[in-house]
C-alpha atoms as a PDB file:
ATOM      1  CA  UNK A   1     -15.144 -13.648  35.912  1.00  0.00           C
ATOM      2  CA  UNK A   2     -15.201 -10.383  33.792  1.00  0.00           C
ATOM      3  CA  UNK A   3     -13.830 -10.179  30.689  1.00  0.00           C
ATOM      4  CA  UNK A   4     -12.610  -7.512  28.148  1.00  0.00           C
ATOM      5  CA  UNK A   5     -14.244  -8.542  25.017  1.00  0.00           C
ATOM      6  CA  UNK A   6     -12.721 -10.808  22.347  1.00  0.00           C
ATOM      7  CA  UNK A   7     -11.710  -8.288  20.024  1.00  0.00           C
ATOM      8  CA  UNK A   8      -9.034  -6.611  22.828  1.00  0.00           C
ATOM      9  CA  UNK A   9      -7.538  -9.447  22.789  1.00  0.00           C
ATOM     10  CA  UNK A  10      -3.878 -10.148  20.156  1.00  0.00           C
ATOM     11  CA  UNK A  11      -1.946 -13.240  20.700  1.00  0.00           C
ATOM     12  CA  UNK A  12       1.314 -12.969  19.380  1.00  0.00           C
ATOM     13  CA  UNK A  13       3.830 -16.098  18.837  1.00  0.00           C
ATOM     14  CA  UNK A  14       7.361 -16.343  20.566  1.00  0.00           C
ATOM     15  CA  UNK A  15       9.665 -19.820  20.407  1.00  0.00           C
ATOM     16  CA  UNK A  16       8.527 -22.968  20.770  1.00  0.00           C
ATOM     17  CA  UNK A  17       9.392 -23.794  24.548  1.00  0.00           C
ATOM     18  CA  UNK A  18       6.358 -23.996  26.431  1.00  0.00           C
ATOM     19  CA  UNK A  19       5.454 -21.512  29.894  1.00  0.00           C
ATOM     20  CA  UNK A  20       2.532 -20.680  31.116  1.00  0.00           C
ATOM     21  CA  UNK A  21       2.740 -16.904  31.696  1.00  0.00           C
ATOM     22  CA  UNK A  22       0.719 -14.645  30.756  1.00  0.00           C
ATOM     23  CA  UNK A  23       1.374 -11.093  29.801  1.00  0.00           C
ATOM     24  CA  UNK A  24      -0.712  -7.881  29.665  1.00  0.00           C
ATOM     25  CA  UNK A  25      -0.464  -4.338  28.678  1.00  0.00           C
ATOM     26  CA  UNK A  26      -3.049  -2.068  29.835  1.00  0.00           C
ATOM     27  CA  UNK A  27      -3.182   0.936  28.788  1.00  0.00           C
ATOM     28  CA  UNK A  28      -5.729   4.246  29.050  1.00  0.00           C
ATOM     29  CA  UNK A  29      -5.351   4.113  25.119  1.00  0.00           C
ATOM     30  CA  UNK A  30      -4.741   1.792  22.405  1.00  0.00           C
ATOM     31  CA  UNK A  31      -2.443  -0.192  24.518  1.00  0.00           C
ATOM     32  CA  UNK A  32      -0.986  -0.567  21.045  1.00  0.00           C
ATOM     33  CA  UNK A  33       2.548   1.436  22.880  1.00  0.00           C
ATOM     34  CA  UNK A  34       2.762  -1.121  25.801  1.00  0.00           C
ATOM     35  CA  UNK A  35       2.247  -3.982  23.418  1.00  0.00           C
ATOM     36  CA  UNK A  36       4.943  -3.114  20.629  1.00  0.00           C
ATOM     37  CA  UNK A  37       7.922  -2.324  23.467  1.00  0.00           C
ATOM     38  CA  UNK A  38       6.455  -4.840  25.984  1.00  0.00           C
ATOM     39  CA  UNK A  39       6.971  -7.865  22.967  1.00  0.00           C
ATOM     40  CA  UNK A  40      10.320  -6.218  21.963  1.00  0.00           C
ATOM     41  CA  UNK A  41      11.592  -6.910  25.537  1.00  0.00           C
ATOM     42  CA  UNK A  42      10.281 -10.132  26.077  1.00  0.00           C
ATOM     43  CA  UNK A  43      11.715 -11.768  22.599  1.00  0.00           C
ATOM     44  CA  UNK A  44      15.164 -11.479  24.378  1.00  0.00           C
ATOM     45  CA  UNK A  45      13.375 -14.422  26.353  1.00  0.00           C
ATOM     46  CA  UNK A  46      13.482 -17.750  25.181  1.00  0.00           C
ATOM     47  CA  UNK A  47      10.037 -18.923  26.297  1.00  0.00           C
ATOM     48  CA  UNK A  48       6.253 -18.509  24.985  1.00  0.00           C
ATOM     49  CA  UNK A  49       4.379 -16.349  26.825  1.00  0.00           C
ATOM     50  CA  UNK A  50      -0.088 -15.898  26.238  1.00  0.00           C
ATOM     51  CA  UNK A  51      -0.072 -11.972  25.481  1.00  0.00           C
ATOM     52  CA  UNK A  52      -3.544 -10.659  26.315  1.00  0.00           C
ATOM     53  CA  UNK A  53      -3.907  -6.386  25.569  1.00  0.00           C
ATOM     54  CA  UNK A  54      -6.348  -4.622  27.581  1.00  0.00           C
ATOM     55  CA  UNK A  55      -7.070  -1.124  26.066  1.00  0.00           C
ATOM     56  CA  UNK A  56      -9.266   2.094  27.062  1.00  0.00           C
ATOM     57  CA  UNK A  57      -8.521   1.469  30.936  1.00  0.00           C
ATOM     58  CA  UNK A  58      -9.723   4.665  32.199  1.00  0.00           C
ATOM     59  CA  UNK A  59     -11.871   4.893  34.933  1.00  0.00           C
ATOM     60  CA  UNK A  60     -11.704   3.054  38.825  1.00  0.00           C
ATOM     61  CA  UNK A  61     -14.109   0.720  37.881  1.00  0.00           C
ATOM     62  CA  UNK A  62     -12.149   0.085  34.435  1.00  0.00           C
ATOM     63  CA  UNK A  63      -8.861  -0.619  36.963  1.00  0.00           C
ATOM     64  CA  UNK A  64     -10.997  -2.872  39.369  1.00  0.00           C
ATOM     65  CA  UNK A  65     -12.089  -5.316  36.248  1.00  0.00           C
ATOM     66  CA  UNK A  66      -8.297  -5.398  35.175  1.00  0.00           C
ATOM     67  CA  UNK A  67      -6.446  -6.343  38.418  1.00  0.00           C
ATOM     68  CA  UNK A  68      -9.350  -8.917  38.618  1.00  0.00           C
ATOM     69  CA  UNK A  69      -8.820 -10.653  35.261  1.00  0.00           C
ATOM     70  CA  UNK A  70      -4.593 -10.089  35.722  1.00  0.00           C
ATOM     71  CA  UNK A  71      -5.292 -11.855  39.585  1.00  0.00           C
ATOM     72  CA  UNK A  72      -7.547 -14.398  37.551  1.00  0.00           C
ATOM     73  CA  UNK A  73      -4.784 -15.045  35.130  1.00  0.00           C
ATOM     74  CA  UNK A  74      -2.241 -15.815  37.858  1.00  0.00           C
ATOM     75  CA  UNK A  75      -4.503 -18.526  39.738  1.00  0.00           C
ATOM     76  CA  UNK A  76      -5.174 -20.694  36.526  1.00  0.00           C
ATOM     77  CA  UNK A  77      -1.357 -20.163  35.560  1.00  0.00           C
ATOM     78  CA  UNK A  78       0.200 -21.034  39.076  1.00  0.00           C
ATOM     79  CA  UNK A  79       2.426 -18.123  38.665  1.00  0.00           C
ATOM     80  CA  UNK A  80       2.338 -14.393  38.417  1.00  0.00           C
ATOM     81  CA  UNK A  81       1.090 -12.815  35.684  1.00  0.00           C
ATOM     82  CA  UNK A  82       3.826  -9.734  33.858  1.00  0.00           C
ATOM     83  CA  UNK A  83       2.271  -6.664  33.533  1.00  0.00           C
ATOM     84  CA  UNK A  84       3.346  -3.598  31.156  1.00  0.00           C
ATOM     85  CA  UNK A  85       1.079  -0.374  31.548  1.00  0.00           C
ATOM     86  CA  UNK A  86       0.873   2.867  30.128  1.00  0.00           C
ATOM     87  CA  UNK A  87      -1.504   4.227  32.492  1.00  0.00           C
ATOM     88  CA  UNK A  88      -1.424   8.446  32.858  1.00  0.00           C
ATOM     89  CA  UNK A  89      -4.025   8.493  35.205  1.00  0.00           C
ATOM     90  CA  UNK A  90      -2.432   8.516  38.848  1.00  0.00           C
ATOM     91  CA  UNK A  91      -5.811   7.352  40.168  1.00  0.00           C
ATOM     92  CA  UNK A  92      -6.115   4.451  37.973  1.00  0.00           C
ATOM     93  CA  UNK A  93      -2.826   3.464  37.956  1.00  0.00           C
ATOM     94  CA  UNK A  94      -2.925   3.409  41.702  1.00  0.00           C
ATOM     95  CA  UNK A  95      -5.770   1.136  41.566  1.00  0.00           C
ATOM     96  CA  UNK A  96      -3.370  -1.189  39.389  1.00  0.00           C
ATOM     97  CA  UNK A  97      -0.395  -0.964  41.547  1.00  0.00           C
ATOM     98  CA  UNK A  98      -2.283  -1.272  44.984  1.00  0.00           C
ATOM     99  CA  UNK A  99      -4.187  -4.238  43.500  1.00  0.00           C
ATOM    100  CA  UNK A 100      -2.573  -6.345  41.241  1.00  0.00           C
ATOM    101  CA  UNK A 101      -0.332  -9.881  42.023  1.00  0.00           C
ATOM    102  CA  UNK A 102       1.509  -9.373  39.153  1.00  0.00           C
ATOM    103  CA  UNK A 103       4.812  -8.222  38.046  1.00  0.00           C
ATOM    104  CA  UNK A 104       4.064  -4.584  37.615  1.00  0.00           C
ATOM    105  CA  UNK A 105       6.476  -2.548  34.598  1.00  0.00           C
ATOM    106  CA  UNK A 106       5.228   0.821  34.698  1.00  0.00           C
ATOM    107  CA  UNK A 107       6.677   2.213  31.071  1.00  0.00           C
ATOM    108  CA  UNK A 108       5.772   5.978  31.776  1.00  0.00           C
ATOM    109  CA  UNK A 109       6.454   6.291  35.234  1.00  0.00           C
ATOM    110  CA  UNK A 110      10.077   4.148  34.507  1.00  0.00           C
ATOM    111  CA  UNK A 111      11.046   7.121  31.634  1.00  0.00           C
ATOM    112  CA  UNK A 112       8.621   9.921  31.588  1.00  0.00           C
ATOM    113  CA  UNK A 113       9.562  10.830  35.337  1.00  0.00           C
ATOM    114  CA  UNK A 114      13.564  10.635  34.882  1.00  0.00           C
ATOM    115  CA  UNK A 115      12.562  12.735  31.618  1.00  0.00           C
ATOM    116  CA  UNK A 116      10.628  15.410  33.615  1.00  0.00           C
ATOM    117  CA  UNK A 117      13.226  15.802  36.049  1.00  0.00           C
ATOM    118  CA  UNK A 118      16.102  15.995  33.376  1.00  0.00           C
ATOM    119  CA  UNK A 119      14.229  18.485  30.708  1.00  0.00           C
ATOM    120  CA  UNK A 120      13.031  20.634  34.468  1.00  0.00           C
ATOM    121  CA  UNK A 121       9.501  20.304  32.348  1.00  0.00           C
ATOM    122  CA  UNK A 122       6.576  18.675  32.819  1.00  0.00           C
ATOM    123  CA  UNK A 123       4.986  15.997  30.581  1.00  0.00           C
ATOM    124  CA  UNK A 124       1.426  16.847  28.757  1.00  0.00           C
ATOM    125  CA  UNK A 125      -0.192  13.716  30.215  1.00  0.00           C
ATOM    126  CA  UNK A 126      -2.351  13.098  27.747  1.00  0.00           C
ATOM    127  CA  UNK A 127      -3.964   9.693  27.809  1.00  0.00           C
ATOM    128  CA  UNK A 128      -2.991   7.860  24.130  1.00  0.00           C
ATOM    129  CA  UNK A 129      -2.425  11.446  22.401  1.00  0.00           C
ATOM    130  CA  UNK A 130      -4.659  10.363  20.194  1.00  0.00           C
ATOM    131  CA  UNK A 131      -7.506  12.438  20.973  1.00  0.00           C
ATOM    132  CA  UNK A 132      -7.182  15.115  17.804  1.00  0.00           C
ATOM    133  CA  UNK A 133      -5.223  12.999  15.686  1.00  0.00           C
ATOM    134  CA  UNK A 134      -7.942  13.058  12.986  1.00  0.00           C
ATOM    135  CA  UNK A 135      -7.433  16.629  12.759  1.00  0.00           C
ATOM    136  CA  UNK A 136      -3.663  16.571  12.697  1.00  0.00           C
ATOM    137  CA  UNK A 137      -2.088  16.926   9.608  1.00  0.00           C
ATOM    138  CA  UNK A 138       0.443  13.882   9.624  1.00  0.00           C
ATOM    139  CA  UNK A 139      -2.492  11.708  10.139  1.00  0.00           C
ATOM    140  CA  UNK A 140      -4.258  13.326   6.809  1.00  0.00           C
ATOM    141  CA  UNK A 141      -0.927  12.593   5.461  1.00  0.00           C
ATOM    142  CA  UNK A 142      -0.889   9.579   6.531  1.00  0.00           C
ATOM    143  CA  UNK A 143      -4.471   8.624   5.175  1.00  0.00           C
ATOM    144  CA  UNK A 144      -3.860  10.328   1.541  1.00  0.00           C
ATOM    145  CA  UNK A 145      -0.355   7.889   1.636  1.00  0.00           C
ATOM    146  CA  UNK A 146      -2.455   4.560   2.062  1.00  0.00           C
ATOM    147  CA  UNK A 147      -5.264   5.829  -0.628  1.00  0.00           C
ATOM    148  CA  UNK A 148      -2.056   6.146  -3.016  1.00  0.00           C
ATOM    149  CA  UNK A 149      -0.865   3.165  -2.002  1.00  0.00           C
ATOM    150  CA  UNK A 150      -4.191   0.859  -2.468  1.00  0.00           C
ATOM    151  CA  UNK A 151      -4.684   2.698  -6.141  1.00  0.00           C
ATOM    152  CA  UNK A 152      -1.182   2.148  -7.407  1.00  0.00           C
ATOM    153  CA  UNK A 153      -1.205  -1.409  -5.883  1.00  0.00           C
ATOM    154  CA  UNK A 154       0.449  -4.211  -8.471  1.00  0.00           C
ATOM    155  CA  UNK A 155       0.212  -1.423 -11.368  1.00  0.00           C
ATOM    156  CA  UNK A 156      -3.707  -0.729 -11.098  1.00  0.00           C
ATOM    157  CA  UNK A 157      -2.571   2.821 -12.370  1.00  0.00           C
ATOM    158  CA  UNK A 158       0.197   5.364 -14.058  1.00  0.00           C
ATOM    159  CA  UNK A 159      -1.606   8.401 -12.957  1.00  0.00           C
ATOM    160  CA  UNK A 160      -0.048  10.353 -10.473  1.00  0.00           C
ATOM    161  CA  UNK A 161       2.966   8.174 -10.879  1.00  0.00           C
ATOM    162  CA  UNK A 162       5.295  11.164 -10.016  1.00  0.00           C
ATOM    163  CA  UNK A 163       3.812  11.727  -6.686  1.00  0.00           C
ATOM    164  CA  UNK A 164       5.833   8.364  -5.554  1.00  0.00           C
ATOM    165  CA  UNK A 165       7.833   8.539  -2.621  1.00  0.00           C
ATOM    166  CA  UNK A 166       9.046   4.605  -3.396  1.00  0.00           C
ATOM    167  CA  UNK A 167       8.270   2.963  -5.897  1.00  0.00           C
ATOM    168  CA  UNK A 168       8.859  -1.082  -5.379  1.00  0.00           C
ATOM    169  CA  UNK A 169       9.538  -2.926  -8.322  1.00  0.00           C
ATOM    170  CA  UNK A 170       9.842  -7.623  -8.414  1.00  0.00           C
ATOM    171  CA  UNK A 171       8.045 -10.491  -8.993  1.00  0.00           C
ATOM    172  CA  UNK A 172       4.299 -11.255  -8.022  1.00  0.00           C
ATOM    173  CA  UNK A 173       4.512 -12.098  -4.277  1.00  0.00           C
ATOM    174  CA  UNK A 174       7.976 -10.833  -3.189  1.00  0.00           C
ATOM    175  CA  UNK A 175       6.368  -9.024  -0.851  1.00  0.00           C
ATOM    176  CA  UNK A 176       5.927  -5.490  -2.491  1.00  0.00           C
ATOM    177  CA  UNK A 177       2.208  -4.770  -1.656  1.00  0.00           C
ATOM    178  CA  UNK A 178       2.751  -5.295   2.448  1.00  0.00           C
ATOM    179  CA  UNK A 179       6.179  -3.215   2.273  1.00  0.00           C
ATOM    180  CA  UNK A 180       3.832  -0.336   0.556  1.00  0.00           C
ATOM    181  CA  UNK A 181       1.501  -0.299   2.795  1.00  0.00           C
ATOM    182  CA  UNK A 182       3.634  -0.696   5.825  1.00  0.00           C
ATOM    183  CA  UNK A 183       5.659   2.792   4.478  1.00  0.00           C
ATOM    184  CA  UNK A 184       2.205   4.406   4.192  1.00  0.00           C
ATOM    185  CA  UNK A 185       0.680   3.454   7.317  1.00  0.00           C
ATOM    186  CA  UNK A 186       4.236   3.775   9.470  1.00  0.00           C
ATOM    187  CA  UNK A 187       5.571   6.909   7.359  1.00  0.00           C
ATOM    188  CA  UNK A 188       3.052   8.545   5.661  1.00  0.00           C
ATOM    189  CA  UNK A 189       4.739   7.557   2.204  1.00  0.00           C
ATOM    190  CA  UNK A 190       3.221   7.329  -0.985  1.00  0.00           C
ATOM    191  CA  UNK A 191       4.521   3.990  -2.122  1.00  0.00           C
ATOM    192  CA  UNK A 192       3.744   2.278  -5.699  1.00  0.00           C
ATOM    193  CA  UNK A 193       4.368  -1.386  -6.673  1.00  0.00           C
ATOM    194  CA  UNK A 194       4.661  -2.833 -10.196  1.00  0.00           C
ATOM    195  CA  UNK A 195       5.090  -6.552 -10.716  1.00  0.00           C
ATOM    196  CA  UNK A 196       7.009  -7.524 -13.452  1.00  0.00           C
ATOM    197  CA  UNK A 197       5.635 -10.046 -15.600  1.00  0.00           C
ATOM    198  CA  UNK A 198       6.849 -12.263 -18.639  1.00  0.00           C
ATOM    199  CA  UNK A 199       6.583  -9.098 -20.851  1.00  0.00           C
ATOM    200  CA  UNK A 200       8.885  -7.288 -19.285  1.00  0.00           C
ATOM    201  CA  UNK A 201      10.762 -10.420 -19.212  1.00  0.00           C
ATOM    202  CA  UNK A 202      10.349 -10.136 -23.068  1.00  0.00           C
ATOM    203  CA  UNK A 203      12.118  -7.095 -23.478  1.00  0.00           C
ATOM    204  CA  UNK A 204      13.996  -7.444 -20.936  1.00  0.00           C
ATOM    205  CA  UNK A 205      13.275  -3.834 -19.659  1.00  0.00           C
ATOM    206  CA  UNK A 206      11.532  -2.556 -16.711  1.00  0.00           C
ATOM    207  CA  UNK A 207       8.011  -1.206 -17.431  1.00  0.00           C
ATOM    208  CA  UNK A 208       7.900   2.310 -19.591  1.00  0.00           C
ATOM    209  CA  UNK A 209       6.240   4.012 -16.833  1.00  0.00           C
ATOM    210  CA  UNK A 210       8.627   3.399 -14.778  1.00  0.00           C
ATOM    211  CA  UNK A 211      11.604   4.342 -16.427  1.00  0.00           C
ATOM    212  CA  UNK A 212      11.027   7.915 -16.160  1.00  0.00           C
ATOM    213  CA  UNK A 213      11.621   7.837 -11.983  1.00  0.00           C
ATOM    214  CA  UNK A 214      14.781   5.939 -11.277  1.00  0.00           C
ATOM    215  CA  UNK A 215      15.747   7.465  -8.296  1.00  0.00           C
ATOM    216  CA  UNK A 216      12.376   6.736  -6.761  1.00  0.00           C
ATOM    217  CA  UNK A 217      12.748   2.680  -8.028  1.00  0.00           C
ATOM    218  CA  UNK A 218      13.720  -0.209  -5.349  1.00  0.00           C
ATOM    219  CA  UNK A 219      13.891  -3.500  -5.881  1.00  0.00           C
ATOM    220  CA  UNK A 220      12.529  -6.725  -4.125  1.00  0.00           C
ATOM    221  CA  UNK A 221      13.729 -10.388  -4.894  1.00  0.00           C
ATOM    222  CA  UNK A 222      12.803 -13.905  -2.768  1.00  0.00           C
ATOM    223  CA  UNK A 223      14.334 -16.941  -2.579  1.00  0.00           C
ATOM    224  CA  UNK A 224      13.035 -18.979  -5.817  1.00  0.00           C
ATOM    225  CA  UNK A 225      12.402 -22.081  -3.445  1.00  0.00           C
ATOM    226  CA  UNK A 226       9.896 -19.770  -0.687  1.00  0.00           C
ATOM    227  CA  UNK A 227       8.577 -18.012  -3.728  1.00  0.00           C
ATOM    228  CA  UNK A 228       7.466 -21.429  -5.248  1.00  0.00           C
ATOM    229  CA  UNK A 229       5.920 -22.300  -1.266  1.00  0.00           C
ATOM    230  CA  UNK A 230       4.060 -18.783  -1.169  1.00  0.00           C
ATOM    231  CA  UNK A 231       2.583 -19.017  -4.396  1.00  0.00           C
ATOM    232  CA  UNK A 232       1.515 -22.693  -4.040  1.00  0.00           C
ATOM    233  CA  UNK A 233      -0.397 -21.655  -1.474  1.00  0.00           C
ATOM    234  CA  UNK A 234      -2.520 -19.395  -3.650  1.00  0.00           C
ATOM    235  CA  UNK A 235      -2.402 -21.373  -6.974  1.00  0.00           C
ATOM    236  CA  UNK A 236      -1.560 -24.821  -6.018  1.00  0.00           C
ATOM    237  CA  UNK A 237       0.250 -27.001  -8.405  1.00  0.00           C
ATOM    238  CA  UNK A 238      -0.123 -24.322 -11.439  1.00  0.00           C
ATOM    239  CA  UNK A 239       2.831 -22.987 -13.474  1.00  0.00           C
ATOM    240  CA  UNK A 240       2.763 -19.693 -11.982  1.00  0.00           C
ATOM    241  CA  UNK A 241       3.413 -21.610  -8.508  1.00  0.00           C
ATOM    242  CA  UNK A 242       6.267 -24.184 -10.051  1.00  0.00           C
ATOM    243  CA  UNK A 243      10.193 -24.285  -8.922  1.00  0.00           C
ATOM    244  CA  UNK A 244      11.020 -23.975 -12.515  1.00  0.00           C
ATOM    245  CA  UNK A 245       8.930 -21.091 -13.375  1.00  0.00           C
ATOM    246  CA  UNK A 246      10.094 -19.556 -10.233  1.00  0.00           C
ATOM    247  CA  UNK A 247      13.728 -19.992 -10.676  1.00  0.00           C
ATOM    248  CA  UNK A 248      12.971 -18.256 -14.133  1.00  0.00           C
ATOM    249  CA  UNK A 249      11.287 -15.319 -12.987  1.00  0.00           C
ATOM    250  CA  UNK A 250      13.465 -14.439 -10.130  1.00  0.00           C
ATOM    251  CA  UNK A 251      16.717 -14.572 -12.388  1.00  0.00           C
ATOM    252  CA  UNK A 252      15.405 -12.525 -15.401  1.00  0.00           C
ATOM    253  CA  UNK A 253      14.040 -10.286 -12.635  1.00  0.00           C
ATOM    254  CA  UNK A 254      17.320 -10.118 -10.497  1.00  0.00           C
ATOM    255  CA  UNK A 255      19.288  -9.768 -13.921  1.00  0.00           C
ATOM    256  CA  UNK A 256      17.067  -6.491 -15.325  1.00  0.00           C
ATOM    257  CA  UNK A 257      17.607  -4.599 -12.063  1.00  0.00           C
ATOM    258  CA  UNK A 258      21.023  -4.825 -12.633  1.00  0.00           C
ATOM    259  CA  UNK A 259      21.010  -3.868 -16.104  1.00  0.00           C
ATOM    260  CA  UNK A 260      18.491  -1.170 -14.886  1.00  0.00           C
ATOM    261  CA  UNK A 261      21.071   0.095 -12.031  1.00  0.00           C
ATOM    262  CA  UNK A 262      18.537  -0.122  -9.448  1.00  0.00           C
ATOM    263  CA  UNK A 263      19.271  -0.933  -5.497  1.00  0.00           C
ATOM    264  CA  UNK A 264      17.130  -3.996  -4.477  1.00  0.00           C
ATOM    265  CA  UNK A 265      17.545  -6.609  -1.755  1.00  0.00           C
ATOM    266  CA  UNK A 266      16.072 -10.499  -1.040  1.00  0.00           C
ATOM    267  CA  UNK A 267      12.883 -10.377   0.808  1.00  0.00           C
ATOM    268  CA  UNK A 268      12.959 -14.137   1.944  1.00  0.00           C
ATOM    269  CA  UNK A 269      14.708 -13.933   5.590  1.00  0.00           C
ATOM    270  CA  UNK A 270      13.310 -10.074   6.105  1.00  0.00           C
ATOM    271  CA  UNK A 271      10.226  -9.294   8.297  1.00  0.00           C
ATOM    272  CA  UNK A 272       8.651  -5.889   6.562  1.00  0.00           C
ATOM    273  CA  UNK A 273      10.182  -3.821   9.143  1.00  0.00           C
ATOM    274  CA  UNK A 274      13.853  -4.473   8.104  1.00  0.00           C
ATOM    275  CA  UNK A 275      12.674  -4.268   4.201  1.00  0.00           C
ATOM    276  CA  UNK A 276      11.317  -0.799   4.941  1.00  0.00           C
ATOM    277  CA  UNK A 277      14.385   0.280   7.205  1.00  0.00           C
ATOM    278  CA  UNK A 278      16.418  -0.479   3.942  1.00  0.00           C
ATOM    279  CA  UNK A 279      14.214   1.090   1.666  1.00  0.00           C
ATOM    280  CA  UNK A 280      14.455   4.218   3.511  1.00  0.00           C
ATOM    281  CA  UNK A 281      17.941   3.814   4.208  1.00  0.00           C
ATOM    282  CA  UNK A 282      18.846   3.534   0.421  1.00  0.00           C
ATOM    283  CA  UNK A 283      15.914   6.094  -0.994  1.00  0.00           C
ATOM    284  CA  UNK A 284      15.774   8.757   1.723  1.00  0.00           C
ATOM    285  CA  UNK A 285      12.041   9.935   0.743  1.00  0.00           C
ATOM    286  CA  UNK A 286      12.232  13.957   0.731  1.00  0.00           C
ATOM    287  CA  UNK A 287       9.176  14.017   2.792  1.00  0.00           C
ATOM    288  CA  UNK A 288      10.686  12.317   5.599  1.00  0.00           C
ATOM    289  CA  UNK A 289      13.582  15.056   5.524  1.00  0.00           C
ATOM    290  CA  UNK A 290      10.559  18.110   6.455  1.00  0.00           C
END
């Protein structure tokens, strides 16, 4: 049987009750579209499904491999296989529809064609749009953002401080360094982290460089009880990992935002996508206003 290779393959976890089913998104692209709506859908669904991505689908031949390893799928799982495509290509896409046992969801053709006939235009067709995005400029922007991000990680620097979109302030692992880089990657924002540590404890002040950018500051606290699991997990049995020291940190940290005036929220039940949907909610970065 032919396979896609290894590394087009992403698993992703749903519930715990056991099925069978597998799911693909093929795509002429990335397939990166079909998987992130695809997954949204099917979490409504209380069930586990085996998610298997098969990208850069473009060409017959491409199409032919890909109905064989979806018609594959369906024979070891006893049941039909879902299937979410992106496909542009009428050709190839035929190839899909005319050949595969699955359950077809054809994203583009379900809203791009309802689209075309309400706008009286017709769609670009690219395949992925992604051919000159190394040119365009929000993906510079978007590349200068992470840069930022990765040299003002955990308050490796001060320089350039004022060129902050965000600037996330808490305790070491309450999640600031993946909420930065999320808002760079997704947004194109330059976002800063500082950790505060038992100095600032100390004088029970936010760091001085800091203090100069308030409206740019937001605030991350965690459960003291997950904070004690997370860090245990990096330092196990060490102070720095301990309930107690926890419970310390988090409550001089939670108590010198509020003397600071600064908006912050608990990181513990959040997935980074909800933390950065309130950070942007709260802080309303100018660039995101052009």
């Amino acid at each position: 049987m032919w396979l896609f290779p290894a590394k087009c393959y992403r698993s992703v976890k749903s519930s715990s009750i056991m099925s069978n089913r597998t799911v693909f998104f093929v795509s002429d692209g990335t397939g990166i579209t079909a998987e992130t709506f695809g997954t949204a859908i099917l979490a409504q669904f209380e069930t586990r499904f085996r998610f298997l991505r098969l990208p850069f689908v473009d060409s017959i031949d491409m199409a032919l491999r890909a109905v064989n390893e979806i018609n594959q799928a369906g024979l070891i799982d006893g049941r039909r296989p879902i299937v979410f495509t992106t496909l542009v290509n009428a050709e190839v896409l035929k190839v899909i529809t005319d050949g595969c046992q699955g359950m077809l969801l054809d994203m583009f053709g379900t809203f791009i064609m309802p689209l075309e006939a309400e706008l009286d235009l017709k769609s670009s067709h690219h395949v992925g749009r992604f051919s000159d995005a190394s040119k365009s400029k929000e993906y510079q922007a978007r590349i200068e953002a992470i840069n930022f991000s990765l040299a003002h990680d955990d308050g490796q620097s001060h320089r350039d401080l004022a060129e902050s979109d965000v600037i996330l302030v808490g305790v070491s692992r309450s999640g600031k360094t993946p909420t930065s880089l999320y808002l760079a990657m997704q947004y194109g924002l330059k976002a800063s982290n500082y950790p505060l540590i038992p100095e600032d404890f100390e004088r029970r002040q936010l760091p001085p460089a800091l203090l100069q950018h308030p409206s740019k500051l937001f605030g991350l606290t965690i459960q003291p009880k997950r904070l004690s699991e997370i860090r245990n997990e990096r330092r196990p049995n060490s102070k720095y990992a301990s309930l107690e020291n926890c419970l310390i940190e988090v409550s001089e940290a939670e108590a010198m935002m509020r003397r600071s005036g600064i908006r912050w929220l608990s990181t513990t039940t959040k997935s980074i996508e909800e933390i950065a949907t309130i950070i942007l909610q709260e802080i309303k970065p100018e660039r995101l206003g052009h």
